[in-house]
Protein backbone atom coordinates (compact mmCIF):
# COMPACT_ATOMS: atom_id res chain seq x y z
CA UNK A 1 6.98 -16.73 6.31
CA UNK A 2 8.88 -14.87 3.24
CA UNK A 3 7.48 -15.29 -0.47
CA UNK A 4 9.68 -17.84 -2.26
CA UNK A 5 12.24 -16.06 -4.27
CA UNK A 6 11.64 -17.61 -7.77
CA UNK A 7 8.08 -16.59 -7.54
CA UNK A 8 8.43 -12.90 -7.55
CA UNK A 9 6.45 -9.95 -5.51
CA UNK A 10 3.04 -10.28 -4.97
CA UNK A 11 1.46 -7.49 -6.83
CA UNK A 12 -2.59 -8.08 -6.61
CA UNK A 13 -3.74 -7.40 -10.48
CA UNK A 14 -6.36 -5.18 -9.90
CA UNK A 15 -3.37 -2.83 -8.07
CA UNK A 16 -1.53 -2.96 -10.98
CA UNK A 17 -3.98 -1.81 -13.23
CA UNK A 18 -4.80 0.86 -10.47
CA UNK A 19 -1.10 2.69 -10.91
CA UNK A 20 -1.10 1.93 -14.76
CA UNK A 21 -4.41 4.52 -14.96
CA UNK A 22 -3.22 6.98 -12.02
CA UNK A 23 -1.76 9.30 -14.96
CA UNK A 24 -5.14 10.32 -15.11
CA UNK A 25 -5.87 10.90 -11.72
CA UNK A 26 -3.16 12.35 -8.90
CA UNK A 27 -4.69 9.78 -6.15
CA UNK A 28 -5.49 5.91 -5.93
CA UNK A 29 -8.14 4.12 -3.82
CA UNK A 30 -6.92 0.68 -3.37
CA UNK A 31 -8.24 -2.26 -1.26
CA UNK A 32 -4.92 -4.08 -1.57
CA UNK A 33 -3.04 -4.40 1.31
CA UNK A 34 -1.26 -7.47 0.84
CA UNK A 35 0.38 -6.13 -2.31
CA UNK A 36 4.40 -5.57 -2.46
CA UNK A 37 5.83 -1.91 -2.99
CA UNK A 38 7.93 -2.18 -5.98
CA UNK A 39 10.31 1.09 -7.03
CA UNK A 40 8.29 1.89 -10.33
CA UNK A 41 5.23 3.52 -6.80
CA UNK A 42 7.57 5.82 -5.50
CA UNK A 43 6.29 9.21 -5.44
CA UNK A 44 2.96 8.27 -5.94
CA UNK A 45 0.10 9.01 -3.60
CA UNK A 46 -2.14 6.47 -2.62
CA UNK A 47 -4.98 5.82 -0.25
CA UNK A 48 -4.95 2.82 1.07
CA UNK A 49 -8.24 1.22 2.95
CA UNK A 50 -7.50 0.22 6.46
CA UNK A 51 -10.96 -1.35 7.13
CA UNK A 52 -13.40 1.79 7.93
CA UNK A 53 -11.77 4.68 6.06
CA UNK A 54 -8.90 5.17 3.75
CA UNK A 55 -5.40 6.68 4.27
CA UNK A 56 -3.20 8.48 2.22
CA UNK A 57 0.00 7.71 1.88
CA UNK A 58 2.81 8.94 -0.03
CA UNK A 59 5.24 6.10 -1.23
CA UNK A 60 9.16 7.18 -0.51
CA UNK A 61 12.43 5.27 -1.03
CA UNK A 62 12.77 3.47 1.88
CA UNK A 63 9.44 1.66 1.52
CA UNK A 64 10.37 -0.56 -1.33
CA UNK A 65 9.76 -4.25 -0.68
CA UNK A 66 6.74 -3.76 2.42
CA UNK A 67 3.66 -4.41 1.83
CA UNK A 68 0.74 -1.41 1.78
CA UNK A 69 -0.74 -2.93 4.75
CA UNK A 70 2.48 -1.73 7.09
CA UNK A 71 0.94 2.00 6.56
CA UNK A 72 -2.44 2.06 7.20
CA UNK A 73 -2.56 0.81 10.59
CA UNK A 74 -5.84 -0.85 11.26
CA UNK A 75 -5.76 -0.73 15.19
CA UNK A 76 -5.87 2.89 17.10
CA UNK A 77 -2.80 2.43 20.28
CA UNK A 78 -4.47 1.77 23.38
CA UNK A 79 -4.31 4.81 26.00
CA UNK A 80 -4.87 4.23 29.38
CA UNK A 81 -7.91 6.75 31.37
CA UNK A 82 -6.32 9.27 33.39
């Protein structure tokens, strides 16, 4: 279910003030996966915690509007024994 309109993007706070202080460092660590892309990330590096480790991610054009979560995959494809 989509995010009413009038309400906005869901940007978690704590995110926000994450990318607001990344001028000082080139990389992020964020927990935030539920938060929304917006256009002022792209080109900004970010690792993004997928539930063990974290995983960097470089934010591009065409990823406006997803959420973090979409790019740190949290479940390894299952391969059959051969």
């Amino acid at each position: 279910m989509k995010r009413s309109k009038w309400k906005g993007p869901f940007v978690d706070f704590r995110f926000i003030e994450e990318i607001q202080a990344i001028t000082k460092k080139k990389k992020t660590k964020t927990f935030s996966r539920s938060s929304t892309i917006l256009p002022k990330h792209i080109d900004l590096n970010i690792n993004i915690y997928n539930g063990r480790r974290f995983i960097p991610v470089k934010i591009k054009e065409n990823m406006v509007g997803h959420k973090l979560g979409e790019f740190a995959l949290t479940r390894l494809p299952f391969k059959y024994k051969k």
